[in-house]
N, C-alpha and C. Protein backbone atom coordinates (compact mmCIF):
# COMPACT_ATOMS: atom_id res chain seq x y z
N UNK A 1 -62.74 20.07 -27.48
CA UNK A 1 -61.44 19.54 -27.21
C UNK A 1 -60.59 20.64 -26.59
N UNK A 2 -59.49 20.07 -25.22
CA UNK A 2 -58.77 21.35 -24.87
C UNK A 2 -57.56 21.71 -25.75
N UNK A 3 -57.32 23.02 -25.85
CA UNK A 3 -56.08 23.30 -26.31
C UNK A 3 -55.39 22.78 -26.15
N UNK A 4 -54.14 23.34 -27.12
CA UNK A 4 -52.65 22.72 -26.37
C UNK A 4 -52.26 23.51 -24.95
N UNK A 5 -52.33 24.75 -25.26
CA UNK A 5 -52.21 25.24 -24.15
C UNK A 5 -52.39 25.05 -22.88
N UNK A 6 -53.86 24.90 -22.41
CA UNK A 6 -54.15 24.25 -21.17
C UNK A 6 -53.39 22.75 -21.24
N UNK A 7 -53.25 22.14 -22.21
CA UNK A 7 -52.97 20.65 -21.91
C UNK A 7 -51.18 20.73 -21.57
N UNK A 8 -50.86 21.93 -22.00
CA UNK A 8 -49.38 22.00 -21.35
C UNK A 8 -49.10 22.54 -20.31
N UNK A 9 -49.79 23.34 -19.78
CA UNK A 9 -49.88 23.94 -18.36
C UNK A 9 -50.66 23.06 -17.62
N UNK A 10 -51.54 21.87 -18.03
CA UNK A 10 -51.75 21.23 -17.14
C UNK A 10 -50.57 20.17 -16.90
N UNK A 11 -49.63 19.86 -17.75
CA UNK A 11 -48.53 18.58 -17.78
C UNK A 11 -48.01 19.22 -16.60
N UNK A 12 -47.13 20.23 -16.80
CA UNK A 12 -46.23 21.55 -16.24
C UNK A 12 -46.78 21.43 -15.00
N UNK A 13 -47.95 21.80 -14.30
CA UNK A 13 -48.54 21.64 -13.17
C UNK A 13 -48.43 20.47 -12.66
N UNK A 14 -48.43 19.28 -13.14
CA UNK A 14 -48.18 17.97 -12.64
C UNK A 14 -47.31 17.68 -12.51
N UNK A 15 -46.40 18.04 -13.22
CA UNK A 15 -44.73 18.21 -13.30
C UNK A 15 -44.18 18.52 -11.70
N UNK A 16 -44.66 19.66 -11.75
CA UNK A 16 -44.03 20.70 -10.79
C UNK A 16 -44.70 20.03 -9.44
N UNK A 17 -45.98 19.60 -9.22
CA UNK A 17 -46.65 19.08 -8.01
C UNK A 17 -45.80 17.24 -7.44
N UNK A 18 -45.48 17.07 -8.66
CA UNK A 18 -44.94 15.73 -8.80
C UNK A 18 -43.28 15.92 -8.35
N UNK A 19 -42.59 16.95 -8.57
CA UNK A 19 -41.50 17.20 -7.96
C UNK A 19 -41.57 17.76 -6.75
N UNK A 20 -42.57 18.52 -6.22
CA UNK A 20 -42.60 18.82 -4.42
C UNK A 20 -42.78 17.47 -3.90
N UNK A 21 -43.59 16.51 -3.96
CA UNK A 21 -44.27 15.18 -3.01
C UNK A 21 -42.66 14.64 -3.16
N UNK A 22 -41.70 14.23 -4.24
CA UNK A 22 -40.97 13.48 -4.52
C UNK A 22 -39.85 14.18 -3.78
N UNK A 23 -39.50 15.59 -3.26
CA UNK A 23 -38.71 16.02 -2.67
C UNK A 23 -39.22 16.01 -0.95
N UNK A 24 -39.82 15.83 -0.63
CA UNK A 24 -40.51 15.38 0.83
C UNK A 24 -40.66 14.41 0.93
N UNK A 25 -40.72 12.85 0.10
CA UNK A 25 -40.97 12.08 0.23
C UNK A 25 -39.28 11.39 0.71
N UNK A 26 -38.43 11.98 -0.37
CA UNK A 26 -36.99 11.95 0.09
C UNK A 26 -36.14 12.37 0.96
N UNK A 27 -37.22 13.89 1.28
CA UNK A 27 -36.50 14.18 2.98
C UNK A 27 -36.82 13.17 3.86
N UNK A 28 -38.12 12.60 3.96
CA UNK A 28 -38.69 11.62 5.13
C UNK A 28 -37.65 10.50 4.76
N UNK A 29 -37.54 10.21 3.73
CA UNK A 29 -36.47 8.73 3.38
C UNK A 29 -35.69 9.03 4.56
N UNK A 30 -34.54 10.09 3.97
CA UNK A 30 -33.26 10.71 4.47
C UNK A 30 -33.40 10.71 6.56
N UNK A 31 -34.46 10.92 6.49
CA UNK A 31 -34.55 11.28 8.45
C UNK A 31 -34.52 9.92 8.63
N UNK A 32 -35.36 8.52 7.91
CA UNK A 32 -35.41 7.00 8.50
C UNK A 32 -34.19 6.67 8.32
N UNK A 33 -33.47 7.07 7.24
CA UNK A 33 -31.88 6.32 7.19
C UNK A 33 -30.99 7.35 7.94
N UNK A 34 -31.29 8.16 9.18
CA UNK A 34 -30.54 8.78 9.59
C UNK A 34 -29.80 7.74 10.51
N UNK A 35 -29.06 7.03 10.75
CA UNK A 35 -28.95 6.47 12.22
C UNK A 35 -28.06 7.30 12.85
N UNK A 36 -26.99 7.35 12.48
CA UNK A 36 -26.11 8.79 13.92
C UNK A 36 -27.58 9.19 14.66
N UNK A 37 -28.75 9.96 14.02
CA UNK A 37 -29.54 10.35 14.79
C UNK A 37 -30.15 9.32 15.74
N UNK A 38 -30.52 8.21 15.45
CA UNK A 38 -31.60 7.25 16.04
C UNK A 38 -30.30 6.99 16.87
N UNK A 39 -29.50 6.64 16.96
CA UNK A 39 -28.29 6.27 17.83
C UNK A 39 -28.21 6.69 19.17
N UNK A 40 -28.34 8.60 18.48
CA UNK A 40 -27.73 9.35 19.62
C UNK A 40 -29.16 9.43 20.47
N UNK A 41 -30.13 9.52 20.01
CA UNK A 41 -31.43 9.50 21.05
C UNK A 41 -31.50 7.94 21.85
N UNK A 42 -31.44 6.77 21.23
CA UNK A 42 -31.73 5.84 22.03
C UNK A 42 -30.64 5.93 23.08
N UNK A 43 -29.19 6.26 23.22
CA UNK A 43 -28.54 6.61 24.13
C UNK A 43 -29.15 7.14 24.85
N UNK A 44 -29.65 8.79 24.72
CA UNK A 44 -30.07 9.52 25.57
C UNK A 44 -31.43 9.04 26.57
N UNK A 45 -31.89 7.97 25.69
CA UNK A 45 -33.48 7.72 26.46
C UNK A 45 -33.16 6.72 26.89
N UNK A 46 -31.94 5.66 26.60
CA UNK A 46 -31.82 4.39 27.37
C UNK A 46 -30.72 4.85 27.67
N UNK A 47 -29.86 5.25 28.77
CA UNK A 47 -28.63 5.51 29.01
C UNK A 47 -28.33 3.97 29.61
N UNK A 48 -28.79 3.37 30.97
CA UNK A 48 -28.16 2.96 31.91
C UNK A 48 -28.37 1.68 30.82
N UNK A 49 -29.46 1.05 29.95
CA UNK A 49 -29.34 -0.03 29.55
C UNK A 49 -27.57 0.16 28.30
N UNK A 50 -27.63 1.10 28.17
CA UNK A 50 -26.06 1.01 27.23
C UNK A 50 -25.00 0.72 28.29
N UNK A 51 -24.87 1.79 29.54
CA UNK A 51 -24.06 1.74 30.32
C UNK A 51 -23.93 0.30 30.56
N UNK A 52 -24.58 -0.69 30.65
CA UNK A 52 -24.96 -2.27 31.34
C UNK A 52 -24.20 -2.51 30.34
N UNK A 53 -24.96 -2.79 29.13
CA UNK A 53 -24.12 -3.21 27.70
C UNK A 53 -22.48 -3.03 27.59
N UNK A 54 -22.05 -1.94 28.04
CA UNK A 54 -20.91 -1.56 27.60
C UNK A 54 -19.94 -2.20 29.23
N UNK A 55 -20.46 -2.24 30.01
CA UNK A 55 -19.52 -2.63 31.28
C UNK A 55 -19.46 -4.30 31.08
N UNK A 56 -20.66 -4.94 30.46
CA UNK A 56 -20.75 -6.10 29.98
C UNK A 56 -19.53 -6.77 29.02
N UNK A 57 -19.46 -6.01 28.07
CA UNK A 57 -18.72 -6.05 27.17
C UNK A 57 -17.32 -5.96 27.40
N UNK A 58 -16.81 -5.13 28.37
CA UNK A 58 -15.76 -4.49 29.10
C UNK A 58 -15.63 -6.10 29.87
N UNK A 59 -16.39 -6.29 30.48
CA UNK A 59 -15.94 -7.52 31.45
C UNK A 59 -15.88 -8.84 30.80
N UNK A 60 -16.31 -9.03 29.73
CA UNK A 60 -16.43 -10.17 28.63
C UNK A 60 -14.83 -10.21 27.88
N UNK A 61 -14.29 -9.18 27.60
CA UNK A 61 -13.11 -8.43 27.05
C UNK A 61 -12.49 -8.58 28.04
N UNK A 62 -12.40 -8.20 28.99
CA UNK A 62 -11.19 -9.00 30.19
C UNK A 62 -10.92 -10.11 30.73
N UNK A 63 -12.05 -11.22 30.07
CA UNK A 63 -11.71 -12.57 30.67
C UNK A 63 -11.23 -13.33 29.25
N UNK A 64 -10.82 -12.65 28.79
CA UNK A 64 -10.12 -13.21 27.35
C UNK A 64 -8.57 -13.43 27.60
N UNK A 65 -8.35 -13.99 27.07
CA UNK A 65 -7.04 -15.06 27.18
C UNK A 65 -5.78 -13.63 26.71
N UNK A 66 -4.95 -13.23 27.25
CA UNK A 66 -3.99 -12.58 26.34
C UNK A 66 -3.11 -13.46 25.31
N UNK A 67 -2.75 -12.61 24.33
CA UNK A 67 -2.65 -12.98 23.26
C UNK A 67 -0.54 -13.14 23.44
N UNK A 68 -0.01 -14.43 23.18
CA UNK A 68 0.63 -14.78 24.00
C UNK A 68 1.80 -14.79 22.34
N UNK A 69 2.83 -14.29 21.88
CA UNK A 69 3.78 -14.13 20.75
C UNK A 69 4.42 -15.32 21.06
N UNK A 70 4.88 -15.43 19.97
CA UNK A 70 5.55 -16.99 19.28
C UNK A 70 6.78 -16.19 18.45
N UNK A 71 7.68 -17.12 19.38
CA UNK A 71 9.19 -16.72 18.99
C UNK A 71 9.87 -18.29 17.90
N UNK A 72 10.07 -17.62 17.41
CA UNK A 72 10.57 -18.81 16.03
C UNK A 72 11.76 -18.69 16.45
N UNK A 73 12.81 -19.67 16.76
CA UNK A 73 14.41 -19.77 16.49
C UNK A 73 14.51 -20.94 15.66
N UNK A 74 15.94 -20.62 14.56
CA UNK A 74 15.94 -21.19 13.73
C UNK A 74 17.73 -21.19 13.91
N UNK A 75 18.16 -22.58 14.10
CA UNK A 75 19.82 -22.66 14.77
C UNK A 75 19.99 -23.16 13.45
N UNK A 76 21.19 -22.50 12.35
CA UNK A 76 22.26 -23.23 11.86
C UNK A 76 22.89 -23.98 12.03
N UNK A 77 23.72 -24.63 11.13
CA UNK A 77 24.65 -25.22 11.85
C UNK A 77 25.98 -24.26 11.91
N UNK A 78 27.19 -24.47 12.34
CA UNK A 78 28.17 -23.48 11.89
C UNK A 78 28.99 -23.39 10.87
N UNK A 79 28.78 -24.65 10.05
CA UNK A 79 29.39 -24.68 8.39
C UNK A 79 28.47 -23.66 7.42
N UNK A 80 27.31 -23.54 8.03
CA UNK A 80 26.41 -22.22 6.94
C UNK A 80 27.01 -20.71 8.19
N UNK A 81 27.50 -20.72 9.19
CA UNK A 81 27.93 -19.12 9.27
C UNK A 81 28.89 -19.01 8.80
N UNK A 82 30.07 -19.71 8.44
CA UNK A 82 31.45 -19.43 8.24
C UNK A 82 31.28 -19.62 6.48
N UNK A 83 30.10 -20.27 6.03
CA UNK A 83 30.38 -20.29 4.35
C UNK A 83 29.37 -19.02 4.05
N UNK A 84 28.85 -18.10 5.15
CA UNK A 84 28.08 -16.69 4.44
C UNK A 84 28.59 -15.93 4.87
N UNK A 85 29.69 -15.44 3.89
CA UNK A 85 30.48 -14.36 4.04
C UNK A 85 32.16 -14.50 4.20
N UNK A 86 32.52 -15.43 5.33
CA UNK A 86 33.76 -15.78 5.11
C UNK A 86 34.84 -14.41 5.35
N UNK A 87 35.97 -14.51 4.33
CA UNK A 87 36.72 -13.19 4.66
C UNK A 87 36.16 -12.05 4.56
N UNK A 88 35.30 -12.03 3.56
CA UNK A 88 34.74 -11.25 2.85
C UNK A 88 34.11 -9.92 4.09
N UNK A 89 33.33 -10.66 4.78
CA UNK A 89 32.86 -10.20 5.90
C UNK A 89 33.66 -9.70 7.02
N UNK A 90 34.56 -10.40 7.38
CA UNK A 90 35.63 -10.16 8.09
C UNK A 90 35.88 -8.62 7.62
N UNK A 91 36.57 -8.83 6.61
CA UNK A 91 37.31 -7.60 5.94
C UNK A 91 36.30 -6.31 5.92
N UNK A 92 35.05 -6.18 5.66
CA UNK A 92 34.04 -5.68 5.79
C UNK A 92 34.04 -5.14 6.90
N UNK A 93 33.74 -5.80 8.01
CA UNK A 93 33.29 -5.01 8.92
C UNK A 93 34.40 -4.49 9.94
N UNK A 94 35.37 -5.29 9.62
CA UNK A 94 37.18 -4.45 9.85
C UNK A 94 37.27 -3.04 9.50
N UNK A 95 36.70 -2.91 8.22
CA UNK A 95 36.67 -1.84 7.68
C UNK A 95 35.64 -0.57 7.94
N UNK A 96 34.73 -0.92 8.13
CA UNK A 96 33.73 -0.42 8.47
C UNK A 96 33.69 -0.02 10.26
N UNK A 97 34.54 -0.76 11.02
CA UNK A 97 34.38 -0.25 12.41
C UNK A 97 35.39 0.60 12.07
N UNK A 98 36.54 1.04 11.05
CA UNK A 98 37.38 2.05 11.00
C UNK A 98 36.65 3.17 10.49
N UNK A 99 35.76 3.33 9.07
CA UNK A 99 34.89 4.21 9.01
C UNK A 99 34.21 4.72 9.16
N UNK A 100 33.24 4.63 9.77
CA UNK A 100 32.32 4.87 10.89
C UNK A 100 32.88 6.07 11.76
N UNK A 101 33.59 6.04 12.33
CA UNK A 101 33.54 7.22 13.36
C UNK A 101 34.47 8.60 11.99
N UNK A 102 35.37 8.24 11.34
CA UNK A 102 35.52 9.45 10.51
C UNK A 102 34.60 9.56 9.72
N UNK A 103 33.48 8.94 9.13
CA UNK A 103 32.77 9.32 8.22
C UNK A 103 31.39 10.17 9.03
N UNK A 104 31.39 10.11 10.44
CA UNK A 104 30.29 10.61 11.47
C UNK A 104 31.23 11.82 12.19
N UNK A 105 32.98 11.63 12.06
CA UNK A 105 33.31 13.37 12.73
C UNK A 105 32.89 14.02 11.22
N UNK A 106 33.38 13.53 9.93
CA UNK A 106 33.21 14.10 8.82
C UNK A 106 31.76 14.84 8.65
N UNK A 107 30.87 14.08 8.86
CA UNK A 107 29.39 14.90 8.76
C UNK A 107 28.71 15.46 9.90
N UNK A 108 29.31 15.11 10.99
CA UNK A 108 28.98 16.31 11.92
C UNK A 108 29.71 17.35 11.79
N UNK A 109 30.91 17.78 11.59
CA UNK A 109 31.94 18.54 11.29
C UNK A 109 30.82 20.12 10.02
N UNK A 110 30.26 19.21 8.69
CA UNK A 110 29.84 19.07 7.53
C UNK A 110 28.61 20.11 8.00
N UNK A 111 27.65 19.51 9.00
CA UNK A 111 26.57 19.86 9.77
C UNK A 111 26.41 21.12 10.24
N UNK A 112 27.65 21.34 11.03
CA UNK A 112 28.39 21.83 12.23
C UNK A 112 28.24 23.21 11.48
N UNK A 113 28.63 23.48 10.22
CA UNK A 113 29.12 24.59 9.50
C UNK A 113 28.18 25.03 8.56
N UNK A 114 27.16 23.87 8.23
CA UNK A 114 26.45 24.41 7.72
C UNK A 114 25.19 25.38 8.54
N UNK A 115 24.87 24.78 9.77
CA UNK A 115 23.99 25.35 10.86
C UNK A 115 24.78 26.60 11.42
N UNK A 116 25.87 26.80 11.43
CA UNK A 116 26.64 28.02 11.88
C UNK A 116 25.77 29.38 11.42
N UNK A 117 25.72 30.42 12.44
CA UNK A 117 25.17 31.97 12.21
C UNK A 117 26.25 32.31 12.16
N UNK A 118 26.36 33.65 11.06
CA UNK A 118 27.35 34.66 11.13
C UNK A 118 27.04 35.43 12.39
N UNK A 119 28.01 35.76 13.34
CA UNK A 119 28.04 36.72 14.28
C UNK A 119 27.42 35.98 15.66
N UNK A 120 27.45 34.51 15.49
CA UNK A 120 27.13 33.87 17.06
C UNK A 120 28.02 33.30 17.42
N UNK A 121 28.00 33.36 18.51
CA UNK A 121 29.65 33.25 19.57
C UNK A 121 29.05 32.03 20.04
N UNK A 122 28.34 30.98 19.94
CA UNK A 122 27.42 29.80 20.35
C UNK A 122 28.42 28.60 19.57
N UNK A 123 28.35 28.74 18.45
CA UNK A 123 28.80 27.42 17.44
C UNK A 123 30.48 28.18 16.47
């Protein structure tokens, strides 16, 4: 009967022979599922049949219809503009065409001083 010994250096050996085949067997996988590679060669060895393909495609793509936008209008009547908002609005934007330009000298002014250099004759 063999030892243990040999019978573990023989596992170990099978082990180890069984992990080389299984790491080559997975590089070869890895090269068939390469496609970028298979890609870039059938290009190179069929050029003009891609070139065909692709001017094909190009000209198939230009006899297509352009794609033509759809404008929705949607008319109120004028009893819904005058009941959204009302004075309210009025007064609003009364107000607001008065603020607007001091609240824009105010922060350019604001701007103005903060971007300022000591000792430039520029700003």
């Amino acid at each position: 009967m063999a030892e243990p010994k040999d019978e573990k250096q023989r596992i170990v050996l099978d082990l180890a022979r069984t992990r080389v085949r299984l790491g080559e067997e997975s590089l070869l996988l890895k090269q068939d599922f390469d496609l970028n590679r298979k890609l870039v060669n059938s290009v190179r060895q069929h050029s003009w049949a891609w070139m065909t393909l692709a001017a094909a495609f190009g000209w198939v793509l230009s006899r297509l219809p352009a794609r033509k936008k759809k404008i929705y209008i949607h008319s109120d009547s004028p009893r819904k503009d005058k009941s959204r908002g009302g004075a309210f609005k009025f007064l609003w934007d009364a107000a607001w065409s008065i603020a607007r330009p001091v609240l824009t000298a105010y922060l350019t002014k604001v701007v103005a001083q903060k971007a300022r250099i000591p000792g430039s004759k520029w700003l």
